[in-house]
C-alpha atoms as a PDB file:
ATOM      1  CA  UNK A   1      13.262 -75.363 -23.083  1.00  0.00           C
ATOM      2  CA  UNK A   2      10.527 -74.424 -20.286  1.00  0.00           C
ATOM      3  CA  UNK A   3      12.215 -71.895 -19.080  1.00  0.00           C
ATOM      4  CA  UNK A   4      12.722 -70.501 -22.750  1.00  0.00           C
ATOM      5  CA  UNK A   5       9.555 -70.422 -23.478  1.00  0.00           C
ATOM      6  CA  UNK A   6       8.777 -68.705 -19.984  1.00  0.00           C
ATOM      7  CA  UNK A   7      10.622 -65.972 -21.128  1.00  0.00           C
ATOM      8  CA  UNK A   8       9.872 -65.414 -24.100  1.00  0.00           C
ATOM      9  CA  UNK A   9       5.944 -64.920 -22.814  1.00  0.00           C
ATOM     10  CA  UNK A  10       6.671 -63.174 -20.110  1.00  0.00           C
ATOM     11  CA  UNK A  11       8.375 -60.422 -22.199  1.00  0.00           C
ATOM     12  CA  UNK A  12       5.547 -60.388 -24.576  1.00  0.00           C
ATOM     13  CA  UNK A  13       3.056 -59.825 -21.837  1.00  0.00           C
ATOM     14  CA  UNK A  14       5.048 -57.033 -20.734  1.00  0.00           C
ATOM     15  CA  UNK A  15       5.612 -56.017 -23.835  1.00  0.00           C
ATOM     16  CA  UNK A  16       2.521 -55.402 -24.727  1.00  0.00           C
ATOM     17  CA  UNK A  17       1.112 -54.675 -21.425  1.00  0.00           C
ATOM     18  CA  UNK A  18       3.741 -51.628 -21.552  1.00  0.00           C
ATOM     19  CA  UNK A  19       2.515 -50.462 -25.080  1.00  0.00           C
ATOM     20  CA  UNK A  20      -0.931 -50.688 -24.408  1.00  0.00           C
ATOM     21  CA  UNK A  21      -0.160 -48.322 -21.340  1.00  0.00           C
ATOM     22  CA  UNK A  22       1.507 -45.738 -23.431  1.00  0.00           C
ATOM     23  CA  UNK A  23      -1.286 -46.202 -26.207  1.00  0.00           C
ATOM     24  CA  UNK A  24      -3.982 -45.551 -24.140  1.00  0.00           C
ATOM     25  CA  UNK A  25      -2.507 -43.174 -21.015  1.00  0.00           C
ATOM     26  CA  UNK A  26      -3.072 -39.806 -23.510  1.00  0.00           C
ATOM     27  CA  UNK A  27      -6.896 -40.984 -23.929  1.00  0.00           C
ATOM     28  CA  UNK A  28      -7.316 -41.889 -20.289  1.00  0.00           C
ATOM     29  CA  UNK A  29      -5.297 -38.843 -19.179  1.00  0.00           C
ATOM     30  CA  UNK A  30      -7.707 -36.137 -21.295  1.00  0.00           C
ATOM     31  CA  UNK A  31     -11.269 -37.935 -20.504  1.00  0.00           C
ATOM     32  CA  UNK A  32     -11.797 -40.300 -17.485  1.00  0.00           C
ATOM     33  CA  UNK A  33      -8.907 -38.766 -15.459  1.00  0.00           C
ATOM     34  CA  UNK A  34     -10.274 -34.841 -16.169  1.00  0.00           C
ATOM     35  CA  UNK A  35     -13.455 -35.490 -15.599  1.00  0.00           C
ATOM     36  CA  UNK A  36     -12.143 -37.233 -12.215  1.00  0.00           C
ATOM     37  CA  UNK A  37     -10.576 -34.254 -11.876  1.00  0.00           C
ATOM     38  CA  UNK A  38     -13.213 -31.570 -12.855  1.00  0.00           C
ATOM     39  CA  UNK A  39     -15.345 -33.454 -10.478  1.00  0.00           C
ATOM     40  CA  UNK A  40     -12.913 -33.163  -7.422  1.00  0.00           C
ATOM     41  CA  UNK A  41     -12.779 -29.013  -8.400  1.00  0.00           C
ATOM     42  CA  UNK A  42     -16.705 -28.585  -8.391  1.00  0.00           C
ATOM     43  CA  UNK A  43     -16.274 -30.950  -4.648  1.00  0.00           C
ATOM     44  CA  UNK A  44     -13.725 -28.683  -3.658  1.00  0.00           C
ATOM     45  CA  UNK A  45     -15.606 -25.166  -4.572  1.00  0.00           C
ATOM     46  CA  UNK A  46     -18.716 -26.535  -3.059  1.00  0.00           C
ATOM     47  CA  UNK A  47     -17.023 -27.314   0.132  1.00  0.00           C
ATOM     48  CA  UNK A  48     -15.481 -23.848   0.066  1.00  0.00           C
ATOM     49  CA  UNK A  49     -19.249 -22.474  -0.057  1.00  0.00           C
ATOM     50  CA  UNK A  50     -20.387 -24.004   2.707  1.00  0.00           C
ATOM     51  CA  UNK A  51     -17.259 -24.009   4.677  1.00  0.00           C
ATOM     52  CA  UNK A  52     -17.800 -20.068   4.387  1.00  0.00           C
ATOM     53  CA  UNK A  53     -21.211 -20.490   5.208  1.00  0.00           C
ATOM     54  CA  UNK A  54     -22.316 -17.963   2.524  1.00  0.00           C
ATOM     55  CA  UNK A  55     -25.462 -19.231   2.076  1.00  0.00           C
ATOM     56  CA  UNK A  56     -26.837 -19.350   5.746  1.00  0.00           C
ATOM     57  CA  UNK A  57     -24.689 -15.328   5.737  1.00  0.00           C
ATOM     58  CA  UNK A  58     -27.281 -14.313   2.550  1.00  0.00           C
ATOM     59  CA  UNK A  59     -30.100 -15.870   4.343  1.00  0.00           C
ATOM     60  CA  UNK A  60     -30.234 -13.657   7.239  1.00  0.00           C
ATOM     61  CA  UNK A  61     -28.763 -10.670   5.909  1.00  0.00           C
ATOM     62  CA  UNK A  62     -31.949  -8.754   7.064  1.00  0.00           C
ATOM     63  CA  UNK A  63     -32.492 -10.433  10.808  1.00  0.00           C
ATOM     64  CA  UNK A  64     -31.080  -8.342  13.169  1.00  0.00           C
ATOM     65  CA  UNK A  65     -28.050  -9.826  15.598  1.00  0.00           C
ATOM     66  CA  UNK A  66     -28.860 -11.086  19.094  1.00  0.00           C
ATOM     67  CA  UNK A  67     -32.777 -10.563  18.741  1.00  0.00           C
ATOM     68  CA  UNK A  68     -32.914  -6.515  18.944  1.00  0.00           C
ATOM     69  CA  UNK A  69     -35.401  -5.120  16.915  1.00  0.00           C
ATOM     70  CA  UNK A  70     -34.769  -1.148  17.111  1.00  0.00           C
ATOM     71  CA  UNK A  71     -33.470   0.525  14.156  1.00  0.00           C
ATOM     72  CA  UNK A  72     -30.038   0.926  15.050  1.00  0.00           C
ATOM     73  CA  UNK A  73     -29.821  -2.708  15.918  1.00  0.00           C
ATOM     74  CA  UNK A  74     -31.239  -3.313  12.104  1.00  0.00           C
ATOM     75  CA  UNK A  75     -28.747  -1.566  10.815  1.00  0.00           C
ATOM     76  CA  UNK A  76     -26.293  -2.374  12.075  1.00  0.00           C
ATOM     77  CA  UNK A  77     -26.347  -5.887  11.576  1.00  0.00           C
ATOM     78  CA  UNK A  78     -27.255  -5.538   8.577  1.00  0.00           C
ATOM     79  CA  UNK A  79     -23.710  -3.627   7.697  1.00  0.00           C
ATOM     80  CA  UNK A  80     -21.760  -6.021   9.764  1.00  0.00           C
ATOM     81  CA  UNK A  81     -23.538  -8.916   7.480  1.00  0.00           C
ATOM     82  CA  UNK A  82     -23.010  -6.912   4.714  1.00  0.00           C
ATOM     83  CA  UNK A  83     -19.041  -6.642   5.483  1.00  0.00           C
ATOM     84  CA  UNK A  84     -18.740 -10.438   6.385  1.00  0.00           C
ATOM     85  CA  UNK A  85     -20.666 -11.055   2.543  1.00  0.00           C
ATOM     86  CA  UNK A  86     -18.314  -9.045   0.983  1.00  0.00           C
ATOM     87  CA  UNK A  87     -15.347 -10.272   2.496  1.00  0.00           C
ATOM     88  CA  UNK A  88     -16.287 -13.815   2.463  1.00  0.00           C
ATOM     89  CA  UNK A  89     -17.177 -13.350  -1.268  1.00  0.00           C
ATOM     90  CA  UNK A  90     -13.564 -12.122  -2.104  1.00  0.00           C
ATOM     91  CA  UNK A  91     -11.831 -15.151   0.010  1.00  0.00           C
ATOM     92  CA  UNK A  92     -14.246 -17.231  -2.238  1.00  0.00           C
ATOM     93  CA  UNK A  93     -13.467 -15.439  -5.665  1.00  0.00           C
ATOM     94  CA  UNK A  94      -9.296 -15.593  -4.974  1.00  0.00           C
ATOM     95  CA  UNK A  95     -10.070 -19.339  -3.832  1.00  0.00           C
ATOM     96  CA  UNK A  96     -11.888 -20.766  -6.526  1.00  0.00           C
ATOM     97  CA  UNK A  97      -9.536 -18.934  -9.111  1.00  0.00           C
ATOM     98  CA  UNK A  98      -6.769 -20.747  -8.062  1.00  0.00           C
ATOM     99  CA  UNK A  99      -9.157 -23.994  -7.928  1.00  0.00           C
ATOM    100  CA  UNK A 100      -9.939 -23.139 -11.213  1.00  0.00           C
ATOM    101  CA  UNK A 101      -5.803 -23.099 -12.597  1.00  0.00           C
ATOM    102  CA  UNK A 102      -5.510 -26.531 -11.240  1.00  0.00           C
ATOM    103  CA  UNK A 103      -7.734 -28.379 -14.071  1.00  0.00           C
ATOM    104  CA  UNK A 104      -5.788 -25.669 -16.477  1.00  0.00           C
ATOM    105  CA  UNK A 105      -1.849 -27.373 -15.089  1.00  0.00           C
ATOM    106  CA  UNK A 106      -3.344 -30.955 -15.068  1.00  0.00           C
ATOM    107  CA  UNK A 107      -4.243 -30.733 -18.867  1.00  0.00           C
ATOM    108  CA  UNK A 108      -0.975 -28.829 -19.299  1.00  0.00           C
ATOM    109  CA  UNK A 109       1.504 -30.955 -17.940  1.00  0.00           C
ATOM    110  CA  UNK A 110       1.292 -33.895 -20.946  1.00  0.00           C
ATOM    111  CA  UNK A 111       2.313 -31.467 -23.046  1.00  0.00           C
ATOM    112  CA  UNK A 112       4.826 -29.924 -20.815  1.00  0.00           C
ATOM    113  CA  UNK A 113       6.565 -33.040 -20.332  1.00  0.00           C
ATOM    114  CA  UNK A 114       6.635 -33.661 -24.286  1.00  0.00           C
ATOM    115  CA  UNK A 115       7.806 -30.612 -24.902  1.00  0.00           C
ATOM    116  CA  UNK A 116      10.803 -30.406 -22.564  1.00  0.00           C
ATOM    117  CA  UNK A 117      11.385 -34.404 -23.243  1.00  0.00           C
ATOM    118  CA  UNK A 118      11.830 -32.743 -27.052  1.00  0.00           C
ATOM    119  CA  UNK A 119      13.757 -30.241 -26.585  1.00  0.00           C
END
């Protein structure tokens, strides 16, 4: 009779555990989790910026390289600086797009999955 009884809760707790779980994934999956994930992008895009050093790149984009202050020393480290910006700002643009598509997929793929699970 115990072990009857056993039973018969333990399959109701799972039971409902279970549907609770499907209930509530769809509302966890399109607030907490993106915003978990939204926050991870912004880390990850942030990390990219300084990881290019872009910042400390724009800051001295007018000090001239290895202390020499002629003219031709100015500008030429100014162009070189000017060629690292620009390339480091494309590397950052390509980057961050495809940083970007990730959030895009993760609130894609619940509906994906329904989708092909209907078809």
């Amino acid at each position: 009779m115990l072990a009857d009884n056993f039973t018969i809760t333990l399959a109701k707790n799972v039971g409902g555990s279970v549907l609770k779980h499907l209930v509530l994934w769809p509302l966890w999956w399109y607030t907490s989790g993106l915003l978990i994930i939204l926050k991870a992008t912004g880390r990850k895009i942030i990390g990219l910026w300084q990881g290019l050093a872009l910042d400390v790149w724009l800051k001295n984009i007018f000090r001239p390289m290895y202390g020499q202050y002629d003219a031709a020393s100015r500008i030429i480290s100014f162009l070189m600086r000017l060629v690292q910006i620009v390339f480091r700002l494309i590397i950052m643009l390509v980057i961050s797009a495809v940083i970007i598509v990730l959030p895009v997929v993760y609130l894609a793929l619940p509906l994906l999955a329904i989708w092909q699970l209907v078809e």
